[in-house]
Protein backbone atom coordinates (compact mmCIF):
# COMPACT_ATOMS: atom_id res chain seq x y z
CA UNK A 1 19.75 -8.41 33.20
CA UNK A 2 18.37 -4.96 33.02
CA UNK A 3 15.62 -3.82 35.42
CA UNK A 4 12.38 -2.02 34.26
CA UNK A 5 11.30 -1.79 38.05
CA UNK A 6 11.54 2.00 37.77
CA UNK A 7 9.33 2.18 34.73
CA UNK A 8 6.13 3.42 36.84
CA UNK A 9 3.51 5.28 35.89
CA UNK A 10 5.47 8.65 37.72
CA UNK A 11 8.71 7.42 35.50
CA UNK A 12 7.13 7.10 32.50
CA UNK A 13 5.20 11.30 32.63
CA UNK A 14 8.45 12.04 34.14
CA UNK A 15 10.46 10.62 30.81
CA UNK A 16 7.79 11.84 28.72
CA UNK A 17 8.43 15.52 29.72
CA UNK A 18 11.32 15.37 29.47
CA UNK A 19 11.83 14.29 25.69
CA UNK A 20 9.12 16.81 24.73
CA UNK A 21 11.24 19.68 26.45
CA UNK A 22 14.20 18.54 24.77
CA UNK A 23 12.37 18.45 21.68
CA UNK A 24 10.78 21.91 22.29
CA UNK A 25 14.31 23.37 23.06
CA UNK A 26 17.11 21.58 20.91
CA UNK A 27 20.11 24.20 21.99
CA UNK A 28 20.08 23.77 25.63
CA UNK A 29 21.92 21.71 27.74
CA UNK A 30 21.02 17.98 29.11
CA UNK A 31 20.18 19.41 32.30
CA UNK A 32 17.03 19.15 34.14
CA UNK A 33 14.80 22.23 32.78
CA UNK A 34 14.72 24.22 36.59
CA UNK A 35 19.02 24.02 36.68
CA UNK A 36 18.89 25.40 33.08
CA UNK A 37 16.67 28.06 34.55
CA UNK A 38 18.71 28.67 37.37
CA UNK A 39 22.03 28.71 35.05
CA UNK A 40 20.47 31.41 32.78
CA UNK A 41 20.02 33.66 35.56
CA UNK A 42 23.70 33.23 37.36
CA UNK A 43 25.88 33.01 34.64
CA UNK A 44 27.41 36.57 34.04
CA UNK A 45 29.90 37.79 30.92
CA UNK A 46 32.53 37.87 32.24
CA UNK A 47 32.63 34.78 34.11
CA UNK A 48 35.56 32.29 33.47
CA UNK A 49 34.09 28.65 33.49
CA UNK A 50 35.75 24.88 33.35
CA UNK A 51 33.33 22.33 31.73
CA UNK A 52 33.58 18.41 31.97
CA UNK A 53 32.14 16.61 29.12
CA UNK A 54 30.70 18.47 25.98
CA UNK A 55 27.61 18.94 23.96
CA UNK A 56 25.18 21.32 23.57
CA UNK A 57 25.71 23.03 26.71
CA UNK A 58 29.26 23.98 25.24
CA UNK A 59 28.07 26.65 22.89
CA UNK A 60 25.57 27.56 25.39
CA UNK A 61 27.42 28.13 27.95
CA UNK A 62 30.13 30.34 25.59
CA UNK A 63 27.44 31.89 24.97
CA UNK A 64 27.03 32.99 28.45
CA UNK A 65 30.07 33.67 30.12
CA UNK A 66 33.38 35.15 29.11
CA UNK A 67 35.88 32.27 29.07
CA UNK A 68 35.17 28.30 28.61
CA UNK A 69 37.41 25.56 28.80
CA UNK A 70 35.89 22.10 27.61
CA UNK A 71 37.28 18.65 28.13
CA UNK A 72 36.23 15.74 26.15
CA UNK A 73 37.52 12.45 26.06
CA UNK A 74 35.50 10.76 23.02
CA UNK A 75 37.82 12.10 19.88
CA UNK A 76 34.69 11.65 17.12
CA UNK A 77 32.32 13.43 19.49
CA UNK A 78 35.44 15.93 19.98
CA UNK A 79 35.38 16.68 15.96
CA UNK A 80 31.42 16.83 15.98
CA UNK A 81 31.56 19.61 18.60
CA UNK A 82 34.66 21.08 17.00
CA UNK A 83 32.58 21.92 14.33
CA UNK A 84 29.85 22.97 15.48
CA UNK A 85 31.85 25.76 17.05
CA UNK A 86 33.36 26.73 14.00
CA UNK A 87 30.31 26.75 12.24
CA UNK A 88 29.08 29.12 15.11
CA UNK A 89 31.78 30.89 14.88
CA UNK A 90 32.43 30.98 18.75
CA UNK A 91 35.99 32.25 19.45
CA UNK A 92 35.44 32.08 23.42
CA UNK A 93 36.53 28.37 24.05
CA UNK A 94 39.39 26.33 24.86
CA UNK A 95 38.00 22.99 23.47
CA UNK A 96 40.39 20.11 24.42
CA UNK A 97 40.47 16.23 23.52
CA UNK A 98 41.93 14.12 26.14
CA UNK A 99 40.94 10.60 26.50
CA UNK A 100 40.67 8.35 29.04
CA UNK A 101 44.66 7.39 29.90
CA UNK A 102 44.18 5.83 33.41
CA UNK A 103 41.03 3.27 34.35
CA UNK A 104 38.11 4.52 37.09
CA UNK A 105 39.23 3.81 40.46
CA UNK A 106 42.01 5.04 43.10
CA UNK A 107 44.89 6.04 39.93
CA UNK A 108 42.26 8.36 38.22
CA UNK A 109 42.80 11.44 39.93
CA UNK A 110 46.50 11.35 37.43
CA UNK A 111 44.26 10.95 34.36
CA UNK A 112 45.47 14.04 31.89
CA UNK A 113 41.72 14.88 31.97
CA UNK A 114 41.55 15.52 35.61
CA UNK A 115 44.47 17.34 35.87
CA UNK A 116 43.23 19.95 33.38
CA UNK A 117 41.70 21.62 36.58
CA UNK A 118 45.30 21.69 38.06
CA UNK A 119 46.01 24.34 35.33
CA UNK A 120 43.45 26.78 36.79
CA UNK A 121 44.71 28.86 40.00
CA UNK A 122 42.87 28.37 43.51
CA UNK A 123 39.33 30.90 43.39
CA UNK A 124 39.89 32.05 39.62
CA UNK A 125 36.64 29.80 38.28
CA UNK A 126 32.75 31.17 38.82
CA UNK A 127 31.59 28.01 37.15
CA UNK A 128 32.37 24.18 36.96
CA UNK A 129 30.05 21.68 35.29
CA UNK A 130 30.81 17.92 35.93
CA UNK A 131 29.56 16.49 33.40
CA UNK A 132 31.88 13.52 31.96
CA UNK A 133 34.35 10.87 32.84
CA UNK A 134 35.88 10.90 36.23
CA UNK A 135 33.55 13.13 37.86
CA UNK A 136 34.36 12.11 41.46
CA UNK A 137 37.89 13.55 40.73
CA UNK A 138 36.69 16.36 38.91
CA UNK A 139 34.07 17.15 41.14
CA UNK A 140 36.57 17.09 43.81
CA UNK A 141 39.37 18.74 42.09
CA UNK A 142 37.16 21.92 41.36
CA UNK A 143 36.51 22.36 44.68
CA UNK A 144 39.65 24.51 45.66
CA UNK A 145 39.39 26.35 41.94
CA UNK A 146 35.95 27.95 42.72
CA UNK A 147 36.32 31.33 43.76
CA UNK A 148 33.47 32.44 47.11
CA UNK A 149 30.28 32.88 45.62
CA UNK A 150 31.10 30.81 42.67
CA UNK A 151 28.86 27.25 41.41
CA UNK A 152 30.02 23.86 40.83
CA UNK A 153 27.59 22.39 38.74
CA UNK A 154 27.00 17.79 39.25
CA UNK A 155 24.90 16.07 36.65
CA UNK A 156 23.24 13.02 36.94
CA UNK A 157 24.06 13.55 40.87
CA UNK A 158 21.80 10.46 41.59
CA UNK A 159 24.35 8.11 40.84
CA UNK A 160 26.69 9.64 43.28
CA UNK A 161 25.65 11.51 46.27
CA UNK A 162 22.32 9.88 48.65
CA UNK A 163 19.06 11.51 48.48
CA UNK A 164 15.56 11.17 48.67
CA UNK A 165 15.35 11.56 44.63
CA UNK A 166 12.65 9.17 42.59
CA UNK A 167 15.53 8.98 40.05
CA UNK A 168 15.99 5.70 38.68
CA UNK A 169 19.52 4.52 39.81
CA UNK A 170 19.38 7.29 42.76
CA UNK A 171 21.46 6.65 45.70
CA UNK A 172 19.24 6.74 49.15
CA UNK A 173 20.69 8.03 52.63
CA UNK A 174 21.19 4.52 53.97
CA UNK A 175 23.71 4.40 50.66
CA UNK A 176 25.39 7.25 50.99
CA UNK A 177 28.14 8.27 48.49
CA UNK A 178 29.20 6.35 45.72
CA UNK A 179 32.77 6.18 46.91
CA UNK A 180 35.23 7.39 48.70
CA UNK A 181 36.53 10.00 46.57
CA UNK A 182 32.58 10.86 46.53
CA UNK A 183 32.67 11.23 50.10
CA UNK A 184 35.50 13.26 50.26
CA UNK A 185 33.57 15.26 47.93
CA UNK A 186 30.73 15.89 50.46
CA UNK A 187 32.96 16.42 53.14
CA UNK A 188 34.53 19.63 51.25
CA UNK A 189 31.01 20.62 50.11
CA UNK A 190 29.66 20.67 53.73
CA UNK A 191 27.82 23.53 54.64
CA UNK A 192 27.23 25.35 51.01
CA UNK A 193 24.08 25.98 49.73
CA UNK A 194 23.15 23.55 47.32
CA UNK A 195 20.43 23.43 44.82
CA UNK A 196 18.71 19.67 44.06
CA UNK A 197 17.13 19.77 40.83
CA UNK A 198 15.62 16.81 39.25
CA UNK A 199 13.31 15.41 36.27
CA UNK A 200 12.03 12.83 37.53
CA UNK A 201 14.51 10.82 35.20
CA UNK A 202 17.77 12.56 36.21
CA UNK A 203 18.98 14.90 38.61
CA UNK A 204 21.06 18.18 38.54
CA UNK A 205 22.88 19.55 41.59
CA UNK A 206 23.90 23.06 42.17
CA UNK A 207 26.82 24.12 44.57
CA UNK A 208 27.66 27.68 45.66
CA UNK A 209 30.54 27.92 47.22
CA UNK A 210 30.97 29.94 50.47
């Protein structure tokens, strides 16, 4: 049966905002509003960027940097984005469909969508945003790709990582990671400066890499 017990006065502004904003600002991302703001100010031309799940922040982010690769999994949200791109005109993007092959758990680091972050060499990324299916192994898998001084990029980071967040669905300390490919995660993300953004409804994590 699905809870409501996070529908509280704090939730409800908090949810409120947030659909105004989105309303106010149609192109951007579905990112919390300070990441976005954050995003717009690091992300350089001539950065080459990997980005897990598409959307709006697709042409946004081709918009920004000098070379995206996108991975999506749903093939009728694949043609939707497709073209829009087209339409756009945005020659800057490596859009790619592949869909889920392997289930969630321990054989999903083999899934063809994963592995897309083989192709990339070790340090040749400035950007990664997690943002799809499989993001444990993403996340994961991106670490080694990310050159120093580069940003891996974790939406909707309450479901997976503990914090103190208000998010509904937010994992607390006591929790701690969602799983063990999540913990490995944090392990290999020890020690870089990270970012915590949240809505009040979702969160946003930024990771720069040391």
């Amino acid at each position: 049966m699905r809870s409501y017990a996070h529908w509280t006065p704090r939730y409800l502004l908090a949810r409120s905002r947030e659909f105004f904003d989105q309303k106010l600002r149609p192109d951007d991302p579905w990112l919390t509003r300070e990441a976005i703001g954050l995003l717009e100010r690091l992300l350089r031309p001539m950065d080459t960027a990997l980005e897990f799940g598409s959307g709006r922040s697709t042409i946004w982010f081709a918009s920004r940097v000098g070379r995206l690769t996108s991975v999506e999994d749903n093939q009728s949200w694949h043609r939707v984005v497709s073209e829009k791109l087209a339409m756009k005109r945005v020659s800057n993007v490596n859009f790619l469909y592949h869909p889920q092959d392997v289930q969630t758990g321990a054989e999903a680091g083999s899934a063809s969508y994963v592995r897309v972050v083989s192709e990339f060499a070790d340090e040749s990324l400035d950007f990664v945003l997690v943002d799809g299916i499989y993001r444990n192994h993403c996340a994961l898998g991106a670490v080694p790709k990310v050159r120093p001084g580069g940003l891996i990029v974790i939406d909707n980071v309450n479901w997976f990582l503990p914090s103190t967040s208000r998010s509904p669905r937010a994992r607390t300390l006591a929790q701690g990671p969602a799983d063990e490919v999540w913990a490995q995660f944090a392990d290999a993300t020890n020690g870089w400066r990270r970012i915590w953004t949240t809505s009040g409804v979702t969160d946003t994590l930024l990771l720069f890499k040391p």
